[in-house]
Protein backbone atom coordinates (compact mmCIF):
# COMPACT_ATOMS: atom_id res chain seq x y z
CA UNK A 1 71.79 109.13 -54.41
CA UNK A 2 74.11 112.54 -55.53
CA UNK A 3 77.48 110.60 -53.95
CA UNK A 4 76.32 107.10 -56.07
CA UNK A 5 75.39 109.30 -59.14
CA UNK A 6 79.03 110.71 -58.75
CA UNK A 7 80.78 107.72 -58.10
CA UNK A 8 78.89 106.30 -61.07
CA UNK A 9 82.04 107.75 -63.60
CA UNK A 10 84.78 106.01 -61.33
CA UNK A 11 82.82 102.59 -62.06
CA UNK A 12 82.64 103.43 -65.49
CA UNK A 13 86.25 104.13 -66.01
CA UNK A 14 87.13 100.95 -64.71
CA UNK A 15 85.18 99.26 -66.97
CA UNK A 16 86.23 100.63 -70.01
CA UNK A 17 89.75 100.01 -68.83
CA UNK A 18 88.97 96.38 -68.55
CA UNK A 19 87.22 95.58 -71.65
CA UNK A 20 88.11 98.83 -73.67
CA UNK A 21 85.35 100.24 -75.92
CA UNK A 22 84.76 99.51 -79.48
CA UNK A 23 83.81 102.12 -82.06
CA UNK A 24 80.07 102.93 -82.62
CA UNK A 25 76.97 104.20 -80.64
CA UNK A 26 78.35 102.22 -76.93
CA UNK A 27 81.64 103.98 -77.54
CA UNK A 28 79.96 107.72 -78.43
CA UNK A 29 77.74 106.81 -75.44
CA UNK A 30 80.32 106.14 -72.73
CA UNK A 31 82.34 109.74 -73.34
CA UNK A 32 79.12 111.45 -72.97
CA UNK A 33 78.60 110.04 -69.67
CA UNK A 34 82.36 111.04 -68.78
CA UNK A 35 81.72 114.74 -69.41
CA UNK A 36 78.50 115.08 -68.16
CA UNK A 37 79.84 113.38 -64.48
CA UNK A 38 83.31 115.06 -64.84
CA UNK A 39 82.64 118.10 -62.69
CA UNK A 40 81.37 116.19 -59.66
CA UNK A 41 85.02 115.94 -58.40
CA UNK A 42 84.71 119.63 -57.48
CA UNK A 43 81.62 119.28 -55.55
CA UNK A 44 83.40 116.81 -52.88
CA UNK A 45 86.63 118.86 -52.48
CA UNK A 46 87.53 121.31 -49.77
CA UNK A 47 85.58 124.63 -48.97
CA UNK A 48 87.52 127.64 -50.95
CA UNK A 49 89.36 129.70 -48.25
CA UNK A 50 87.78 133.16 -47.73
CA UNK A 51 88.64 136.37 -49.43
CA UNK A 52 90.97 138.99 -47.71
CA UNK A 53 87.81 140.82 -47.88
CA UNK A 54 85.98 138.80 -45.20
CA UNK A 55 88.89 139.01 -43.03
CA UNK A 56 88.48 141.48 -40.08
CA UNK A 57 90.47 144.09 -39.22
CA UNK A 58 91.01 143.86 -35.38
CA UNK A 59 90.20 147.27 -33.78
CA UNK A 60 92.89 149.78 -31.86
CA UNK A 61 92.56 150.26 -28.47
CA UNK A 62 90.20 153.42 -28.00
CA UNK A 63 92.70 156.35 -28.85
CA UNK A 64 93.32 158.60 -25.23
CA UNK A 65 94.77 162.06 -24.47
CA UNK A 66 94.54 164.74 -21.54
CA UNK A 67 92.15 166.78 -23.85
CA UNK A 68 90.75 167.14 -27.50
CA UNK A 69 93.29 169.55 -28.16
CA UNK A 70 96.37 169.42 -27.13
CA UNK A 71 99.84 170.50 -28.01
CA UNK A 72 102.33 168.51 -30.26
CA UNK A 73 105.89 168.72 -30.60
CA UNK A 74 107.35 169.63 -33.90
CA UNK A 75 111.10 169.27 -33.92
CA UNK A 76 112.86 172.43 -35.47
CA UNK A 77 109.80 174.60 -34.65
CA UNK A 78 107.16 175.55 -32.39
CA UNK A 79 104.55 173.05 -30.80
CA UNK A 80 102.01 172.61 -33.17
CA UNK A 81 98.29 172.77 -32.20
CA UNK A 82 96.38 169.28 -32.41
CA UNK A 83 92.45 168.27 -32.04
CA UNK A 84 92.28 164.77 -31.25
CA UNK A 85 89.43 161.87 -31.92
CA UNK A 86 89.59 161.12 -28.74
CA UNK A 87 87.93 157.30 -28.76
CA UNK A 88 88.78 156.53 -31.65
CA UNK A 89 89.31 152.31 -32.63
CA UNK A 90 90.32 152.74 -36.10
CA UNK A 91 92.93 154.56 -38.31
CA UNK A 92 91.48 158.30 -38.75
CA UNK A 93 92.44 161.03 -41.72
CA UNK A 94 94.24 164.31 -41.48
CA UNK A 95 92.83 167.89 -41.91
CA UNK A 96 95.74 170.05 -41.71
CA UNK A 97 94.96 173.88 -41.23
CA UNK A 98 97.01 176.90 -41.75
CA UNK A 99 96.02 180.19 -39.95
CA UNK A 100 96.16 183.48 -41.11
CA UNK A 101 98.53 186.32 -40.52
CA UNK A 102 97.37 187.52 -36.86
CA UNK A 103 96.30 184.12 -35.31
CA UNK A 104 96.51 181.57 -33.65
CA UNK A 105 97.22 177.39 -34.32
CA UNK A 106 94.36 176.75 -31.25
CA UNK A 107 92.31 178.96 -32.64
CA UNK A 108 92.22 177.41 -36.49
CA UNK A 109 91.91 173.98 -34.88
CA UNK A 110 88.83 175.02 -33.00
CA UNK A 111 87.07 176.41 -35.74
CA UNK A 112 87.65 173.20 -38.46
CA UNK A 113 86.99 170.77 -35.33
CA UNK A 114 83.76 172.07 -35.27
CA UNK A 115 83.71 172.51 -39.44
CA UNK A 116 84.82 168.52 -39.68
CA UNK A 117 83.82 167.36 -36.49
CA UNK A 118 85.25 165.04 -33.67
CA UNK A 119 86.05 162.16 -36.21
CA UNK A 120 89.62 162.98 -38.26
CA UNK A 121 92.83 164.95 -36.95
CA UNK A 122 93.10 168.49 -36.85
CA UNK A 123 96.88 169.73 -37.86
CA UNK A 124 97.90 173.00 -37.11
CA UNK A 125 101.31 174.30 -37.43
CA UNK A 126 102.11 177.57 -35.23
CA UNK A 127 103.74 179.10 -37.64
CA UNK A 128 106.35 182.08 -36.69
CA UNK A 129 105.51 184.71 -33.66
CA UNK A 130 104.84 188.09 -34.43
CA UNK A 131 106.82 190.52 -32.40
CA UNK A 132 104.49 193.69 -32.42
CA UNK A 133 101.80 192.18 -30.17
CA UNK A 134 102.15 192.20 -26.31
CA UNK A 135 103.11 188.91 -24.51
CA UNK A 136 99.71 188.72 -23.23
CA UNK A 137 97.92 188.37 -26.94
CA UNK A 138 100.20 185.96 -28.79
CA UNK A 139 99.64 185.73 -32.40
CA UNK A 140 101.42 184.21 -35.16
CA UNK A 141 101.82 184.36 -38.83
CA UNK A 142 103.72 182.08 -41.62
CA UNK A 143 106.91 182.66 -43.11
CA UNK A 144 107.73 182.10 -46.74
CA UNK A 145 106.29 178.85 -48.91
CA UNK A 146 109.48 176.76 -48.42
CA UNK A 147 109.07 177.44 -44.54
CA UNK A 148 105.50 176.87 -44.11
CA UNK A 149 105.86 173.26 -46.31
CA UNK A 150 108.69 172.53 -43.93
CA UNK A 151 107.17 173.17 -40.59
CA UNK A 152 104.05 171.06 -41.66
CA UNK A 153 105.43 168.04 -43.23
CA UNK A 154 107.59 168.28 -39.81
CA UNK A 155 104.16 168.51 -38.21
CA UNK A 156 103.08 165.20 -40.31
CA UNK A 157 105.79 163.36 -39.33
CA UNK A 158 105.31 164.16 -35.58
CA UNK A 159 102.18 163.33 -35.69
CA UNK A 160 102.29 159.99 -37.41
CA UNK A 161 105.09 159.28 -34.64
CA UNK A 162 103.13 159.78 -31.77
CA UNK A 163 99.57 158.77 -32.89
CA UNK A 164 100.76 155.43 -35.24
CA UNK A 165 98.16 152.81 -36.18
CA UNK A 166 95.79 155.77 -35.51
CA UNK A 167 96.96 157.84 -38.15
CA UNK A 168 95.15 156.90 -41.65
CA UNK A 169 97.08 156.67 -44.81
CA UNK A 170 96.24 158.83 -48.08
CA UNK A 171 95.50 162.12 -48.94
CA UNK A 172 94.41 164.69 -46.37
CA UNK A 173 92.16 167.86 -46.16
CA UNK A 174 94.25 170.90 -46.84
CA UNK A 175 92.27 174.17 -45.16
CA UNK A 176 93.76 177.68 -44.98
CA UNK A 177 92.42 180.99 -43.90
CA UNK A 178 93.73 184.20 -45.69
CA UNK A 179 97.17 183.82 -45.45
CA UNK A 180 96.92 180.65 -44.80
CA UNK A 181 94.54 180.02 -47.62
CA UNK A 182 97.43 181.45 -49.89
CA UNK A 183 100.03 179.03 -48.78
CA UNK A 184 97.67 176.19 -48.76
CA UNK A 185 97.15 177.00 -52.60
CA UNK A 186 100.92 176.99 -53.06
CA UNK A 187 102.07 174.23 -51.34
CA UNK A 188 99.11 172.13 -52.52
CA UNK A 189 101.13 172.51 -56.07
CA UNK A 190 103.76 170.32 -55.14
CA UNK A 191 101.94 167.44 -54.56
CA UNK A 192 98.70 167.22 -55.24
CA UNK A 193 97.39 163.84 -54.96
CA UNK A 194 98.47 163.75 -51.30
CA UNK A 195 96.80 167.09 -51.15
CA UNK A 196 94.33 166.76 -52.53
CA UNK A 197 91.09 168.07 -51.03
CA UNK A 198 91.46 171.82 -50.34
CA UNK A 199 89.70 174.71 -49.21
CA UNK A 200 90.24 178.14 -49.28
CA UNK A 201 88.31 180.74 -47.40
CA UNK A 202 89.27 184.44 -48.27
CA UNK A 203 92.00 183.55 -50.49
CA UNK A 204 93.81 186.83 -52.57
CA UNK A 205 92.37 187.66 -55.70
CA UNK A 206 95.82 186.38 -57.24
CA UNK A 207 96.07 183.03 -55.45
CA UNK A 208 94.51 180.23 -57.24
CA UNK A 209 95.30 181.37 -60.98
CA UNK A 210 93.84 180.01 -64.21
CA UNK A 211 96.94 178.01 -64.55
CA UNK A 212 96.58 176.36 -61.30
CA UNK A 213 92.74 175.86 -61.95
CA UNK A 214 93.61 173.98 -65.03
CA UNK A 215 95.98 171.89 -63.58
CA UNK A 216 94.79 170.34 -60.22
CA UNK A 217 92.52 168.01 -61.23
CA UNK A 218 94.55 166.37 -64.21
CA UNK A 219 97.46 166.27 -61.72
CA UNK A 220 95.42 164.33 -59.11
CA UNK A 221 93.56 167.37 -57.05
CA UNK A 222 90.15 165.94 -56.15
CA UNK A 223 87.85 168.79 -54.85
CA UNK A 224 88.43 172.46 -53.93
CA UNK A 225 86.43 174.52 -51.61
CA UNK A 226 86.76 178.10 -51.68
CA UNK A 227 84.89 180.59 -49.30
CA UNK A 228 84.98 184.44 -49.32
CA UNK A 229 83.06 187.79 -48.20
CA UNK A 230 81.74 190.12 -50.50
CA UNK A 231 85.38 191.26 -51.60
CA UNK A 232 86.27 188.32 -53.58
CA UNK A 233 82.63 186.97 -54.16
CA UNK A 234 82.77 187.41 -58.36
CA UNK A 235 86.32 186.26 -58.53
CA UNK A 236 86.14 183.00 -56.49
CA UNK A 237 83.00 181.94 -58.49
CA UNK A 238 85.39 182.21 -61.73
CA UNK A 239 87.82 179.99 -59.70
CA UNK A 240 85.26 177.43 -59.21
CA UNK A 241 84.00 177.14 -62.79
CA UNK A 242 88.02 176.58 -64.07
CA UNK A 243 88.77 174.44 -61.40
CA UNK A 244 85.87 172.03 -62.70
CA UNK A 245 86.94 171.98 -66.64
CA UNK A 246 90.48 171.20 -65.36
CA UNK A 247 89.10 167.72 -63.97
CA UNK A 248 88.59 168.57 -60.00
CA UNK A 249 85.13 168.77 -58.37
CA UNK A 250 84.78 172.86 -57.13
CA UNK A 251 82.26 175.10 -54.95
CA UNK A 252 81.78 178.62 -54.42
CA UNK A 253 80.74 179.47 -51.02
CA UNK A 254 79.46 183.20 -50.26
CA UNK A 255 79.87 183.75 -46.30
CA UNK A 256 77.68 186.93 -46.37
CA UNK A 257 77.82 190.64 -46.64
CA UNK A 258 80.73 191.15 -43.75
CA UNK A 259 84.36 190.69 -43.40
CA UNK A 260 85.34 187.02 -43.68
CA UNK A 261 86.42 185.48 -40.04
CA UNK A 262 86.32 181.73 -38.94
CA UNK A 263 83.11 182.80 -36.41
CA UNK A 264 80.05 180.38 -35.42
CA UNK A 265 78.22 181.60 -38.76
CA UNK A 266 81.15 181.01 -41.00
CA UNK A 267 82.06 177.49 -39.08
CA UNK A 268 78.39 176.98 -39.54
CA UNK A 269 78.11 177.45 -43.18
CA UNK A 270 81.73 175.34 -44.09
CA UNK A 271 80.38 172.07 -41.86
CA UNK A 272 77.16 172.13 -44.26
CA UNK A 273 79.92 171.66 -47.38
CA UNK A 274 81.82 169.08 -45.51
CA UNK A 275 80.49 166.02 -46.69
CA UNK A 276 80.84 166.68 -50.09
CA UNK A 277 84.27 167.70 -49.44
CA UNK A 278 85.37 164.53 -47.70
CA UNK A 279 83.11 162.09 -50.02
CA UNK A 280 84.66 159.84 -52.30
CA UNK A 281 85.02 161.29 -55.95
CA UNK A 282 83.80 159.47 -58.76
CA UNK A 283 84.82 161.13 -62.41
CA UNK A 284 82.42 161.56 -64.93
CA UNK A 285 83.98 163.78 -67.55
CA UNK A 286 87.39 164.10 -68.72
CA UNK A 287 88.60 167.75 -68.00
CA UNK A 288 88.61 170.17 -70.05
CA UNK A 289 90.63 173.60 -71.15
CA UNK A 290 89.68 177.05 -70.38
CA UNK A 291 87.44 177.16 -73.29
CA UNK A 292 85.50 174.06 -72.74
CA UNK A 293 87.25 171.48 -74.48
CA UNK A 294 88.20 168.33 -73.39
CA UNK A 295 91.60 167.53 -72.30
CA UNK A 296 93.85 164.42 -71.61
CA UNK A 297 94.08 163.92 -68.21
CA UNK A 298 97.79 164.68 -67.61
CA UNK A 299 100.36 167.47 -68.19
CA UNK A 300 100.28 169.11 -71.22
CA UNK A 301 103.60 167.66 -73.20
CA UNK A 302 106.15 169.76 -74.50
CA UNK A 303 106.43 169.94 -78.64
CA UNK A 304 109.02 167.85 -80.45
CA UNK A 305 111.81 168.96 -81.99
CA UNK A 306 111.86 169.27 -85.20
């Protein structure tokens, strides 16, 4: 019955053709009928092709290495510390991690391993050896900003290199500690919608400034974490509130009444604040200045000339 009702135009057509139609109600009549049957041609053609949506993405073969951390050459500088998703099918996301000024890359990567877990990469550069411990207690510190952005883009590329499909696109995690909390702040400056989520556990009172705060998030900075011991408790909190007028999501985290270190307790309280660090952001206000008024969401422009 629903292919004769649709064939019912064709036969219609063909009589018109032959006899043609006069003016009046038969002639009103007939067009009617060839709209109302006119879509039926779509019903009988081909099934639409699926979306690139509903296309698969064939897995990677289960990602393998002699441990979960393991060492990674960095050409130009030292071997870089690395904490693998070992298993892993699909492409995973950076967290890159910058000691402090006594430490250790294997150290930093086994405290945010157990901040982020076992699912992204854990970066850390080494950083330069200081030469006033013993061989027998290795510890290492960062150079100046240029160095440190060097030696972990270096790092990036390595890694991308010898990992591949594994490696996701996009922005990464950006941690520091101390130090390396104040050359995570820096660096982040150059680019930050590839760095874009941050955080910063016992940063120096200076790093971080007003300027900065108001900037991130209208340059592209999604979230910032910051983290500190009683020291910097009042100042961080400022940090926070500045950060979120200038347009990027911001927390305060007090790690208690002792001297800020990457122990169990710390690494404890940071992996409660990781999923709303690595979420996805969704904007609901425009930023705003330091007083509370809203802002265009890019760089301030420079006046005319008169």
């Amino acid at each position: 019955m629903v292919r004769g009702a649709c064939e019912f135009p064709r036969f219609l057509r063909l009589a018109l053709t032959k006899r043609g139609v006069r003016t009046g109600a038969y002639g009103v009549l007939a067009v009617v009928a060839l709209l109302a049957f006119s879509g039926c041609r779509h019903k009988s053609g081909r099934r639409a092709a699926p979306t690139s949506s509903a296309v698969s993405v064939p897995k990677l073969p289960p990602l393998a290495a002699s441990s979960w951390l393991v060492p990674l050459e960095v050409p130009g500088f030292g071997a870089a510390a690395l904490a693998v998703p070992l298993g892993a099918t699909a492409p995973r996301a950076i967290v890159i991690a910058l000691h402090s000024a006594a430490d250790r890359p294997e150290w930093a990567c086994g405290a945010w391993r157990g901040i982020a877990g076992p699912t992204p990469f854990v970066l850390c550069p080494r950083g330069a050896q200081r030469t006033d411990f013993p061989a027998s207690d290795l510890r290492y510190t960062f150079g100046s900003v240029d160095a440190t952005a060097a030696e972990l883009r270096a790092g990036l590329a390595a890694l991308k290199r010898e990992f591949g499909a594994h490696v996701a696109k996009g922005p990464v995690v950006f941690a520091g500690f101390e130090l390396g909390a104040d050359r995570v702040a820096v660096i982040a400056q150059q680019e930050p919608t590839f760095f874009a989520r941050l955080a910063l556990v016992e940063p120096a009172p200076d790093t971080w400034p007003s300027s900065q705060a108001a900037l991130f998030g209208r340059e592209g900075g999604d979230r910032v974490l910051f983290a500190c011991g009683p020291a910097g408790r009042a100042g961080v909190d400022l940090k926070a509130v500045l950060t979120r007028r200038g347009g990027a999501d911001a927390r305060a985290v007090f790690l208690g009444d002792r001297s800020a270190a990457l122990d169990s307790e710390s690494v404890a309280q940071l992996k409660a604040q990781w999923p709303w660090l690595s979420a996805p952001v969704t904007r609901l206000a425009p930023p705003e200045n330091l007083v509370g008024n809203p802002l265009a969401a890019k760089r301030p422009e420079p006046p005319r000339q008169p």
